[in-house]
PDB file of N, CA and C in Angstrom:
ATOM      1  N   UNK A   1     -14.052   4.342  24.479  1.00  0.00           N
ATOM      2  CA  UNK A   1     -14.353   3.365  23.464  1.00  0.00           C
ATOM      3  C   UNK A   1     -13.294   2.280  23.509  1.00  0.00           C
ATOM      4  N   UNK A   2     -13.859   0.781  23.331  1.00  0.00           N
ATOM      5  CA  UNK A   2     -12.617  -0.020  23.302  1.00  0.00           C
ATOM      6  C   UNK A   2     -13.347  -1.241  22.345  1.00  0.00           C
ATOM      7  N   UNK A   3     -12.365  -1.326  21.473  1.00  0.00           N
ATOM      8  CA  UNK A   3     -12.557  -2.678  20.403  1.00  0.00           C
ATOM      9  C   UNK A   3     -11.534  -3.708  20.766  1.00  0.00           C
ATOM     10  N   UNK A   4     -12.049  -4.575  19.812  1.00  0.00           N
ATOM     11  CA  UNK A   4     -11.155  -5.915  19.527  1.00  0.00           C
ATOM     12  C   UNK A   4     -11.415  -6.104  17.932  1.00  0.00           C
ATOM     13  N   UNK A   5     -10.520  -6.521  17.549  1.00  0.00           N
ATOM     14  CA  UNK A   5     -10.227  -6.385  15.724  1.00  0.00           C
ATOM     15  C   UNK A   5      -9.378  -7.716  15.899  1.00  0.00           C
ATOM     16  N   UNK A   6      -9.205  -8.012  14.390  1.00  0.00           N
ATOM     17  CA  UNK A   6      -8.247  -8.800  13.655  1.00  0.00           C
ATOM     18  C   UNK A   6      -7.897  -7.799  12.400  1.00  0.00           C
ATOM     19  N   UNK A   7      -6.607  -7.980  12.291  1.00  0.00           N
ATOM     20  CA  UNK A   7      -5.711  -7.294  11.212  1.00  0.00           C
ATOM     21  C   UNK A   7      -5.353  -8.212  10.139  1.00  0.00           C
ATOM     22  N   UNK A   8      -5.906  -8.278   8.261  1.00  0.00           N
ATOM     23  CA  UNK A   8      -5.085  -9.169   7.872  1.00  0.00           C
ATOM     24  C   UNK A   8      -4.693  -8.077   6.659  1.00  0.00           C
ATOM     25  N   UNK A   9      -3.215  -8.932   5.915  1.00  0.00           N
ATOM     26  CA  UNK A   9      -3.322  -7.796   4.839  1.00  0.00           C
ATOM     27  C   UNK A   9      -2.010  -8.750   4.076  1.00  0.00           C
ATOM     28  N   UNK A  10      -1.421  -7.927   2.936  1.00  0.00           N
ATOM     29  CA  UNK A  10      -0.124  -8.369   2.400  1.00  0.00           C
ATOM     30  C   UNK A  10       1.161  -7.550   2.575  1.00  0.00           C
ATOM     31  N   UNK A  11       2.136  -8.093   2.201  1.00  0.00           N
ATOM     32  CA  UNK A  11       3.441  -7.485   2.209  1.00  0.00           C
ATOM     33  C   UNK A  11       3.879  -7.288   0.694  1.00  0.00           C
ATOM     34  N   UNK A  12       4.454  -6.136   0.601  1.00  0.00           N
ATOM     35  CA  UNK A  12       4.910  -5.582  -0.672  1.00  0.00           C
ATOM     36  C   UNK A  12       6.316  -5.040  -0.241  1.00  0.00           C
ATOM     37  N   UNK A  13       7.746  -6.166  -0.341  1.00  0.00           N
ATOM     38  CA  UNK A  13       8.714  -5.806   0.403  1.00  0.00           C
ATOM     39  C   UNK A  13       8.816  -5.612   1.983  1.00  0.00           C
ATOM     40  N   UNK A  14       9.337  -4.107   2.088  1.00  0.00           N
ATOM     41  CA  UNK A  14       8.527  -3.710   3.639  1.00  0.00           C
ATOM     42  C   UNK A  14       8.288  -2.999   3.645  1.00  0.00           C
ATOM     43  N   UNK A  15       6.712  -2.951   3.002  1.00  0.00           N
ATOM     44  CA  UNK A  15       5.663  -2.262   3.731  1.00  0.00           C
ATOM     45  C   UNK A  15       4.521  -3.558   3.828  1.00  0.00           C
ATOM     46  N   UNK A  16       3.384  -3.118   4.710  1.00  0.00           N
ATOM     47  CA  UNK A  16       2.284  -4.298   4.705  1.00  0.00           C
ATOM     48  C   UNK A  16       1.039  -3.077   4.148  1.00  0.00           C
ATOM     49  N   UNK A  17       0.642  -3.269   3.830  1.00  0.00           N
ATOM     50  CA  UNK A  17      -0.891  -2.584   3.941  1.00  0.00           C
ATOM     51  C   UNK A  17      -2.113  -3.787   4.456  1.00  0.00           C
ATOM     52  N   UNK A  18      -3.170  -3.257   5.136  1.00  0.00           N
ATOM     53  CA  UNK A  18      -4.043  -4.496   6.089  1.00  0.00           C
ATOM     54  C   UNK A  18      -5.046  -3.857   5.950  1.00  0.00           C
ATOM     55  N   UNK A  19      -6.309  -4.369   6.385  1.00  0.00           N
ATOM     56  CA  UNK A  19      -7.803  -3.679   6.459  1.00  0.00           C
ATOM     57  C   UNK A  19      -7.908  -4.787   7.999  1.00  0.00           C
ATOM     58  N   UNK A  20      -8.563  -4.070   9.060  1.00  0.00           N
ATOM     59  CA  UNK A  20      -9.223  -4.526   9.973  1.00  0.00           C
ATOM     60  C   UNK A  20     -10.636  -4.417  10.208  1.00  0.00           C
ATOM     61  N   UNK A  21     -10.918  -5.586  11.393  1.00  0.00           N
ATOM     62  CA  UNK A  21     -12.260  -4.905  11.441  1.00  0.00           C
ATOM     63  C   UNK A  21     -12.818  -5.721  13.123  1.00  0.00           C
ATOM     64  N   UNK A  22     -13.658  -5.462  13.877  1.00  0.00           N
ATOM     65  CA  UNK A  22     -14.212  -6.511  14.807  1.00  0.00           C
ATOM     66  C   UNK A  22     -15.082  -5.537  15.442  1.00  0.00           C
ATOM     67  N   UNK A  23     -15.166  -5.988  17.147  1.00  0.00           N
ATOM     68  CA  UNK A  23     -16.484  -5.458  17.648  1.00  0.00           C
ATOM     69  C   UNK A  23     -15.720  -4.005  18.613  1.00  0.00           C
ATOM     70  N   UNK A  24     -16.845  -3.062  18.406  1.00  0.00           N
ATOM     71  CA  UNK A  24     -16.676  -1.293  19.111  1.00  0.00           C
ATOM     72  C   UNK A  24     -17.492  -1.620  20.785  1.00  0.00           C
ATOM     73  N   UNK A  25     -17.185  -0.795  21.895  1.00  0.00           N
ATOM     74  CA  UNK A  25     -17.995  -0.665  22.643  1.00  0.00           C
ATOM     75  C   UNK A  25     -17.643   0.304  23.043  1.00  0.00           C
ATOM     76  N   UNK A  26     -19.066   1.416  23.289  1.00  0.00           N
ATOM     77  CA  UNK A  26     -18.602   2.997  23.682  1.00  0.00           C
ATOM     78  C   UNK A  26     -19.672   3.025  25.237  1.00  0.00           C
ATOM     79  N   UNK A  27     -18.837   4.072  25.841  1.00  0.00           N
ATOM     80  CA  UNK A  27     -19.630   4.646  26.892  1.00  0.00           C
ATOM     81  C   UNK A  27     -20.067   5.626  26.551  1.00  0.00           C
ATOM     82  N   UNK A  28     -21.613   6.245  26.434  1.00  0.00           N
ATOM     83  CA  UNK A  28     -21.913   7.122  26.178  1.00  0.00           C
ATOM     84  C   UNK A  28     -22.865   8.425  27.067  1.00  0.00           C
ATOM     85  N   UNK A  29     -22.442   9.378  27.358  1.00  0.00           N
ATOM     86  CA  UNK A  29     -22.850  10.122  28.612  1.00  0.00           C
ATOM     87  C   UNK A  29     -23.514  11.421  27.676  1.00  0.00           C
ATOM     88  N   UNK A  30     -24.586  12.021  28.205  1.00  0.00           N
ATOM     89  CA  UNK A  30     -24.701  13.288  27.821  1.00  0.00           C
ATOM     90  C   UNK A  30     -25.912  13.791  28.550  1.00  0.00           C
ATOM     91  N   UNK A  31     -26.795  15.042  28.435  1.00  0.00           N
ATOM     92  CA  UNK A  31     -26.931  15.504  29.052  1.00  0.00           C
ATOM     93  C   UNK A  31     -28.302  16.547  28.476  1.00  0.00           C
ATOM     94  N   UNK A  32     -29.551  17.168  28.996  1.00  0.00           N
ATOM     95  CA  UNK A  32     -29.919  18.469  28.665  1.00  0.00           C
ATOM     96  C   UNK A  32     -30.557  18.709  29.600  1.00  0.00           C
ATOM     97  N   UNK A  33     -30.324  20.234  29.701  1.00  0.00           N
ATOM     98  CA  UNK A  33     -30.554  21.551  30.900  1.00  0.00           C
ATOM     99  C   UNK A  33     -31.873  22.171  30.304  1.00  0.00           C
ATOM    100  N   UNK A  34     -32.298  22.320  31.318  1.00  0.00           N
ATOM    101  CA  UNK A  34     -33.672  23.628  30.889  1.00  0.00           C
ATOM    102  C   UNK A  34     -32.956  24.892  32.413  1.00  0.00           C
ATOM    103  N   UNK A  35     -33.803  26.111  32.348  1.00  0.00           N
ATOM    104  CA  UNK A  35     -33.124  27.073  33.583  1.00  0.00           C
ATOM    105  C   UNK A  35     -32.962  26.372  34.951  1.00  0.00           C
ATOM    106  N   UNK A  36     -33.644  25.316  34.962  1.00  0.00           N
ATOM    107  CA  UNK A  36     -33.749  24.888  36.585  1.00  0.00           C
ATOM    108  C   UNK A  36     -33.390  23.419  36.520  1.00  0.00           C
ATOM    109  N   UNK A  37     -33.462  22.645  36.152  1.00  0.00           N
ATOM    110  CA  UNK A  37     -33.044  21.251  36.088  1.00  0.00           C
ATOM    111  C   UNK A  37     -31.962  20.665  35.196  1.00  0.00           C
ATOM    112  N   UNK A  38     -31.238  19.786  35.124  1.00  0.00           N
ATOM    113  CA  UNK A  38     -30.205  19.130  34.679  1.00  0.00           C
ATOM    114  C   UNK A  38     -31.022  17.832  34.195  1.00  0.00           C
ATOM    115  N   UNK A  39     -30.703  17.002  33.025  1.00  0.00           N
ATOM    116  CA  UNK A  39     -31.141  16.047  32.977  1.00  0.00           C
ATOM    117  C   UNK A  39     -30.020  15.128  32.408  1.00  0.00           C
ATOM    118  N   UNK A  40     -29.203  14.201  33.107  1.00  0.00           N
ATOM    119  CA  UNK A  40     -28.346  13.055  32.659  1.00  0.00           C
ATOM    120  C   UNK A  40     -28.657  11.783  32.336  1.00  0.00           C
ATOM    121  N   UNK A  41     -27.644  11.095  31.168  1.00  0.00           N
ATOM    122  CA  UNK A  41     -27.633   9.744  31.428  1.00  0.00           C
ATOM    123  C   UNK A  41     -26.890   9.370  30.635  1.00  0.00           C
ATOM    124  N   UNK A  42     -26.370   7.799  30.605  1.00  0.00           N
ATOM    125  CA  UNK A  42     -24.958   7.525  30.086  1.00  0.00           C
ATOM    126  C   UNK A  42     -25.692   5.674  29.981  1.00  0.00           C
ATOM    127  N   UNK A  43     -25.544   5.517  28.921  1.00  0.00           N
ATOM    128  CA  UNK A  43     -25.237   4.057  28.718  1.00  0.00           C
ATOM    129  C   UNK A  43     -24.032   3.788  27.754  1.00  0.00           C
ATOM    130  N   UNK A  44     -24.327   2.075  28.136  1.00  0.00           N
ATOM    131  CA  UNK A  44     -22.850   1.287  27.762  1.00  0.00           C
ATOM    132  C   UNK A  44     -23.695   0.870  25.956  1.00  0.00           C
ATOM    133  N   UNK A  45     -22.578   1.410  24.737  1.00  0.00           N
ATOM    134  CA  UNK A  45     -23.473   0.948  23.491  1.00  0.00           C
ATOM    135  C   UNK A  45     -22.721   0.308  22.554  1.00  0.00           C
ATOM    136  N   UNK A  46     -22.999  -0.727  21.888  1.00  0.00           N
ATOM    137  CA  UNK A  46     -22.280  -1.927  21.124  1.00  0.00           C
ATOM    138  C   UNK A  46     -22.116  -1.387  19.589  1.00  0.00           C
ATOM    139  N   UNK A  47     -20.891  -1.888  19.330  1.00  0.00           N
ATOM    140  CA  UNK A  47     -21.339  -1.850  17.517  1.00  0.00           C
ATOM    141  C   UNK A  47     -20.315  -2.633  17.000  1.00  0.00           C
ATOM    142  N   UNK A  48     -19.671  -2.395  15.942  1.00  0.00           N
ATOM    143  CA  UNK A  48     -18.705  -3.017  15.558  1.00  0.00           C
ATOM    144  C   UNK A  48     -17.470  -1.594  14.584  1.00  0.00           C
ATOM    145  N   UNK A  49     -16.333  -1.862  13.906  1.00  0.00           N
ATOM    146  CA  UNK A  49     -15.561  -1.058  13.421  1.00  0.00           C
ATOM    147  C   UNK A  49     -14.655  -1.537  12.632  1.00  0.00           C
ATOM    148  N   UNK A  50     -14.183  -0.878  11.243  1.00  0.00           N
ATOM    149  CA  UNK A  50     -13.801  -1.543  10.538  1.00  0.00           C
ATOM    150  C   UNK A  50     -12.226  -0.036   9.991  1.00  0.00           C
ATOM    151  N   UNK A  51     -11.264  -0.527   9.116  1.00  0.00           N
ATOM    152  CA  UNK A  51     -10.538   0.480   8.788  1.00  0.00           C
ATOM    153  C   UNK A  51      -9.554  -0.341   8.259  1.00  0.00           C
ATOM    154  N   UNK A  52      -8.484   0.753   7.298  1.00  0.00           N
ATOM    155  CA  UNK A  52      -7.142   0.549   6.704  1.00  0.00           C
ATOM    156  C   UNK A  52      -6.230   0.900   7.109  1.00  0.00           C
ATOM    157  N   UNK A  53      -4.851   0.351   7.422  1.00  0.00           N
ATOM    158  CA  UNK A  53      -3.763   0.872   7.089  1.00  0.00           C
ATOM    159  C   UNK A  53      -2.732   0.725   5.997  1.00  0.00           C
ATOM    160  N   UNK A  54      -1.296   1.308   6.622  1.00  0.00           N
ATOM    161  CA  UNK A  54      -0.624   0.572   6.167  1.00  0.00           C
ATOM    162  C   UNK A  54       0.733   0.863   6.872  1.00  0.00           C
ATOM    163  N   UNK A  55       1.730   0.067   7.085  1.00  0.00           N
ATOM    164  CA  UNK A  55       2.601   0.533   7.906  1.00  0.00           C
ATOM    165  C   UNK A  55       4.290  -0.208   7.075  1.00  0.00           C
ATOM    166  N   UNK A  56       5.232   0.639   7.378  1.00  0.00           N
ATOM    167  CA  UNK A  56       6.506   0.218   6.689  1.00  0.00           C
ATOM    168  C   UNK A  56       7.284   0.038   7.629  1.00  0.00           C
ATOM    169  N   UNK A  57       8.285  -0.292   7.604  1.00  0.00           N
ATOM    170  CA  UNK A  57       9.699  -1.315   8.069  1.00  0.00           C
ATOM    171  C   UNK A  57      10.754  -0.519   7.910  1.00  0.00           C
ATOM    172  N   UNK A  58      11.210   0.920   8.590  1.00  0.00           N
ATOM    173  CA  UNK A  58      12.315   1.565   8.300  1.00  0.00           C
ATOM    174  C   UNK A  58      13.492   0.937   8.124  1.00  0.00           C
ATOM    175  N   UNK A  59      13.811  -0.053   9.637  1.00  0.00           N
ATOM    176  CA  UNK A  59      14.615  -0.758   9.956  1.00  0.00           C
ATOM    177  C   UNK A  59      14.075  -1.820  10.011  1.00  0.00           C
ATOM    178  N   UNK A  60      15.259  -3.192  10.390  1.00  0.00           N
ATOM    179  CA  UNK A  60      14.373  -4.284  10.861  1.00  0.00           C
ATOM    180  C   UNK A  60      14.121  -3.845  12.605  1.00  0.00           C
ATOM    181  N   UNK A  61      13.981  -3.127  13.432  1.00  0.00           N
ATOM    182  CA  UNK A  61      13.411  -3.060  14.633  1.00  0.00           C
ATOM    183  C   UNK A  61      12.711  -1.219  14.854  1.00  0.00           C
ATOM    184  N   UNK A  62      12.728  -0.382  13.110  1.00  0.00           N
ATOM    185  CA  UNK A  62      11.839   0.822  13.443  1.00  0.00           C
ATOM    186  C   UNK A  62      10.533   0.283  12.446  1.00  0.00           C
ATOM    187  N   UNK A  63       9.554   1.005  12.663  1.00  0.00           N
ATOM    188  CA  UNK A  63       8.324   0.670  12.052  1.00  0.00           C
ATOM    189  C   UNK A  63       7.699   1.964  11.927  1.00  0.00           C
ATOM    190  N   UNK A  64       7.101   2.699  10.942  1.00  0.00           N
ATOM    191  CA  UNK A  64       5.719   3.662  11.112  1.00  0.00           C
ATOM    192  C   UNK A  64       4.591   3.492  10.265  1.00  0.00           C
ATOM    193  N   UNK A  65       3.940   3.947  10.690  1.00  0.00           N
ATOM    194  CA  UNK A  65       2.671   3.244  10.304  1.00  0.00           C
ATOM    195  C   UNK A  65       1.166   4.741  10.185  1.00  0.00           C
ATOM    196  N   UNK A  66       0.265   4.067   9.732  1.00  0.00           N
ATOM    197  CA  UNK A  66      -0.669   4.983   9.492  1.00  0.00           C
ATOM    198  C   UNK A  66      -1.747   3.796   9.617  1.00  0.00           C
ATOM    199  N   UNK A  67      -3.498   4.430   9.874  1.00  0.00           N
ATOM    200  CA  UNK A  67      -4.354   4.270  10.281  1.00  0.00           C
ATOM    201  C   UNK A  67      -5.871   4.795   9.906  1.00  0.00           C
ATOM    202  N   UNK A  68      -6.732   4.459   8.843  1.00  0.00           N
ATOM    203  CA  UNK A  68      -7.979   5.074   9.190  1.00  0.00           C
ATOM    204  C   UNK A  68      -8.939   4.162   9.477  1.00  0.00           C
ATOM    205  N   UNK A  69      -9.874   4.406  10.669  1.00  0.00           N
ATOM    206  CA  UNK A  69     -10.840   3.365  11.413  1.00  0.00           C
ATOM    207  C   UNK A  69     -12.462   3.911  11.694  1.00  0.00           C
ATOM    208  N   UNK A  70     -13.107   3.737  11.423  1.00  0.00           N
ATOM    209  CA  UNK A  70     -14.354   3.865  11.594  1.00  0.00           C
ATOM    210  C   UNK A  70     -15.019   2.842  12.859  1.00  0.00           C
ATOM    211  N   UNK A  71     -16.030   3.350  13.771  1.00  0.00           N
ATOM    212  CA  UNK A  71     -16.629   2.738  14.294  1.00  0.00           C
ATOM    213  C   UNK A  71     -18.431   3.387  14.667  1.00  0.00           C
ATOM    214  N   UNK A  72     -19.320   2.125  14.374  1.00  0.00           N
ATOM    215  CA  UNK A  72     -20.611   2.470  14.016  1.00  0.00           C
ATOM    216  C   UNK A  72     -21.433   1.862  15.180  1.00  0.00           C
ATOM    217  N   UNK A  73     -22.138   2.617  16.242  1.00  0.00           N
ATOM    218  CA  UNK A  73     -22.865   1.476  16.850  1.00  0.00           C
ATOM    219  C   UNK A  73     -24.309   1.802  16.418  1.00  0.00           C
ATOM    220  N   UNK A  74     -24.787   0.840  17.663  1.00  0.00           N
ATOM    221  CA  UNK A  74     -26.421   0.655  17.837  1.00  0.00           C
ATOM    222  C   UNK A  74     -27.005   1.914  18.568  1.00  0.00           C
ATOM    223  N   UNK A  75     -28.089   1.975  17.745  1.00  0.00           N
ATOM    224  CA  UNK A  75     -28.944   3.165  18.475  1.00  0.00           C
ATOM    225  C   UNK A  75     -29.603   2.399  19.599  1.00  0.00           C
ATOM    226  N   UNK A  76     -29.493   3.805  20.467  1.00  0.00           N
ATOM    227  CA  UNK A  76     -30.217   3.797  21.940  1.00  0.00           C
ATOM    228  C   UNK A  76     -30.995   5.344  22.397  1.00  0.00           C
ATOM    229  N   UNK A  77     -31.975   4.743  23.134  1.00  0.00           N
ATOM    230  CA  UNK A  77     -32.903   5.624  23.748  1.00  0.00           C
ATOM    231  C   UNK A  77     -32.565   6.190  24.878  1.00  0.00           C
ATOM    232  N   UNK A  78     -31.585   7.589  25.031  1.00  0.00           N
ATOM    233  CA  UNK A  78     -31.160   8.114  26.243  1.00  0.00           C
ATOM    234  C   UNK A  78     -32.755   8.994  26.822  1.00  0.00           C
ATOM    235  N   UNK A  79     -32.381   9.016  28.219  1.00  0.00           N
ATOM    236  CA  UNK A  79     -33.850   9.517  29.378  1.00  0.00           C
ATOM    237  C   UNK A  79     -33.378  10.439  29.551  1.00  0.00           C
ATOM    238  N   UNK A  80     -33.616  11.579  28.740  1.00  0.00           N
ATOM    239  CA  UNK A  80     -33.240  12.761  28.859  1.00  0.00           C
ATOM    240  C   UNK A  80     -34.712  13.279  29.747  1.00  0.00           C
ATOM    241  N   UNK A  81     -34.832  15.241  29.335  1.00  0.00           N
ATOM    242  CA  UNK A  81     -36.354  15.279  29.846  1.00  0.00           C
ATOM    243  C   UNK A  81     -37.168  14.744  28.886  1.00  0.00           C
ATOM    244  N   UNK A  82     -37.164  14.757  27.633  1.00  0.00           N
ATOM    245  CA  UNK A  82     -37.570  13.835  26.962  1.00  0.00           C
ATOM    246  C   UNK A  82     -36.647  12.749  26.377  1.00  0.00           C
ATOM    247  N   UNK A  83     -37.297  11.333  26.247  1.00  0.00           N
ATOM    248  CA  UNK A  83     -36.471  10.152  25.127  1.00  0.00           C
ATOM    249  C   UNK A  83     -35.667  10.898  24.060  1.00  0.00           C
ATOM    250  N   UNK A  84     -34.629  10.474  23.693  1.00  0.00           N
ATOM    251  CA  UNK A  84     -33.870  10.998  22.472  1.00  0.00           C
ATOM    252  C   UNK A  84     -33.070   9.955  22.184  1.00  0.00           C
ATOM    253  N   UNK A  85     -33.114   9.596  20.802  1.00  0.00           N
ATOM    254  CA  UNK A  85     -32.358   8.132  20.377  1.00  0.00           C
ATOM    255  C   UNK A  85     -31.151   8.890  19.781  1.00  0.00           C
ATOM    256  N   UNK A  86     -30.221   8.117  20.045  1.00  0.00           N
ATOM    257  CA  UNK A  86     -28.555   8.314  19.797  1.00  0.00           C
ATOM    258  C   UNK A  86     -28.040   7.496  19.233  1.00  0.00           C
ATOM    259  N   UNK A  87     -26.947   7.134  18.218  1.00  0.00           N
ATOM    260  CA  UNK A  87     -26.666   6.780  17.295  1.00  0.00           C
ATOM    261  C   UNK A  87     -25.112   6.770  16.588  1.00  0.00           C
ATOM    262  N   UNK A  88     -24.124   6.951  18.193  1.00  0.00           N
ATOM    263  CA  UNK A  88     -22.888   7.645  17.628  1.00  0.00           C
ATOM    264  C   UNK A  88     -22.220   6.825  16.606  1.00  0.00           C
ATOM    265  N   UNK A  89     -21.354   7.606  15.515  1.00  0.00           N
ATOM    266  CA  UNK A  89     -20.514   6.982  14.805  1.00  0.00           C
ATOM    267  C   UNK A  89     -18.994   7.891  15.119  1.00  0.00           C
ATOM    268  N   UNK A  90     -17.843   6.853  15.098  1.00  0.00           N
ATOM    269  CA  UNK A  90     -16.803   7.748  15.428  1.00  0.00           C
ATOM    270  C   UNK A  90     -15.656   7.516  14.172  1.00  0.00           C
ATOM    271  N   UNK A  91     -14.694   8.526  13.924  1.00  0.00           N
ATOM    272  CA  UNK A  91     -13.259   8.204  12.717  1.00  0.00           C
ATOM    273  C   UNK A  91     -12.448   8.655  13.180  1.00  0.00           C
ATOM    274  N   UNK A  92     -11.319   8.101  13.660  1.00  0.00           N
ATOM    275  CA  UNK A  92     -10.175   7.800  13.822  1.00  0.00           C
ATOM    276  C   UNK A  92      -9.332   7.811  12.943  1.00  0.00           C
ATOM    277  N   UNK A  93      -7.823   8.611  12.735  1.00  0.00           N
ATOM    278  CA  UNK A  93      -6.652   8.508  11.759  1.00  0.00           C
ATOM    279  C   UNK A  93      -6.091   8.653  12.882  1.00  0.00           C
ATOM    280  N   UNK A  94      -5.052   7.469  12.724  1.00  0.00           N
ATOM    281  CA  UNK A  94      -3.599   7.192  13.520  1.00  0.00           C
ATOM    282  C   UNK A  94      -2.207   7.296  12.832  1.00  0.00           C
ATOM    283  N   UNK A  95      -1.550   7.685  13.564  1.00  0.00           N
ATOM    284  CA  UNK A  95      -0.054   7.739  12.796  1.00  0.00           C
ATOM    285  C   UNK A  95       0.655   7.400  14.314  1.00  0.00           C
ATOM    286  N   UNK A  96       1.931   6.271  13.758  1.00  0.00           N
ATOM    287  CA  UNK A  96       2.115   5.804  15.059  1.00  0.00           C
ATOM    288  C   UNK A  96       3.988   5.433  14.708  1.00  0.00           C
ATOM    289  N   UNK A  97       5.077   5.293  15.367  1.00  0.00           N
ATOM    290  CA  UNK A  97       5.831   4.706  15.535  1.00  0.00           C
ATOM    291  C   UNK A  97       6.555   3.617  16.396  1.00  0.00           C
ATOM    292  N   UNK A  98       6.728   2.601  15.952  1.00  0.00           N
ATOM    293  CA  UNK A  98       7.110   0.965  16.489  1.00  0.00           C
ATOM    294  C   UNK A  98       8.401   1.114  17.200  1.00  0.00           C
ATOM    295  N   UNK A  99       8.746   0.598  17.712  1.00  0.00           N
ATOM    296  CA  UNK A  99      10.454   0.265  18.050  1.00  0.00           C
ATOM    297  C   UNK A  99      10.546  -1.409  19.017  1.00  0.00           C
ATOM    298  N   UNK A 100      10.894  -2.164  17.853  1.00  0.00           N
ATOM    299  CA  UNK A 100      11.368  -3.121  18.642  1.00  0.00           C
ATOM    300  C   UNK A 100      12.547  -3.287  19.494  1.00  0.00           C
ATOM    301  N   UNK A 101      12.528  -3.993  20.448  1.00  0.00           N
ATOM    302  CA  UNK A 101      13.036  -4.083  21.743  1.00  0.00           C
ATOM    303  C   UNK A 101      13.962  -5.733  21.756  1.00  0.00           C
ATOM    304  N   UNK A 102      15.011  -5.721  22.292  1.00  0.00           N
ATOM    305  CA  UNK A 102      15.599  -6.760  22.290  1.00  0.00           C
ATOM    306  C   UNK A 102      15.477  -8.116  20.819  1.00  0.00           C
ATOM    307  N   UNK A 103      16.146  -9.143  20.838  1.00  0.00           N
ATOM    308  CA  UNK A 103      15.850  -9.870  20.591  1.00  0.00           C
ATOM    309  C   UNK A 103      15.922 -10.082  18.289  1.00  0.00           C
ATOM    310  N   UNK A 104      15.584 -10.922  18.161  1.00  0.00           N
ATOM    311  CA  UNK A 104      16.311 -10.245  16.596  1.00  0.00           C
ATOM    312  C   UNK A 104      15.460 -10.365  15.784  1.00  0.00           C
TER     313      UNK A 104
END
């Protein structure tokens, strides 16, 4: 899965809290077996994704942060042995730490 977002939000001292949001794109693969045959297929499926954080300012160059993100796409008709429409939605919680590098 790979998005592109914009992040906006406020500062309360240092911490920020933000809500994002922009466009999702997933690869989606799967699959059904009967005793003798395999049946695959995988398409490329669009959506968009939206979520909160909020992240604080230990230092001026440590940062940690937190994350919850949702992403919703478009249904599609995988060619299984029979059609079967798919519909993934995915959620994401991140917890992450920053460290700035050089410079002030």
């Amino acid at each position: 899965m790979a998005t592109v977002r914009a992040r906006a939000g406020v500062t309360f001292d240092r911490t920020l809290v933000y809500a994002t949001a922009g466009y999702a794109h997933m690869e989606y693969s799967g699959y059904t077996q009967n005793a003798a045959t395999r049946f695959a297929d995988s398409s490329g499926i669009d959506g968009w994704t939206y979520g909160l954080g909020l992240e604080y300012a230990v230092t001026d160059r440590i940062h940690v942060g937190a994350e919850a993100r949702w992403a919703e796409f478009d249904s599609t008709v995988m060619q299984y042995d029979v059609p079967y429409t798919v519909s993934p939605d995915t959620f994401q919680a991140l917890l992450r730490v920053s460290f700035k590098l050089g410079g002030k």
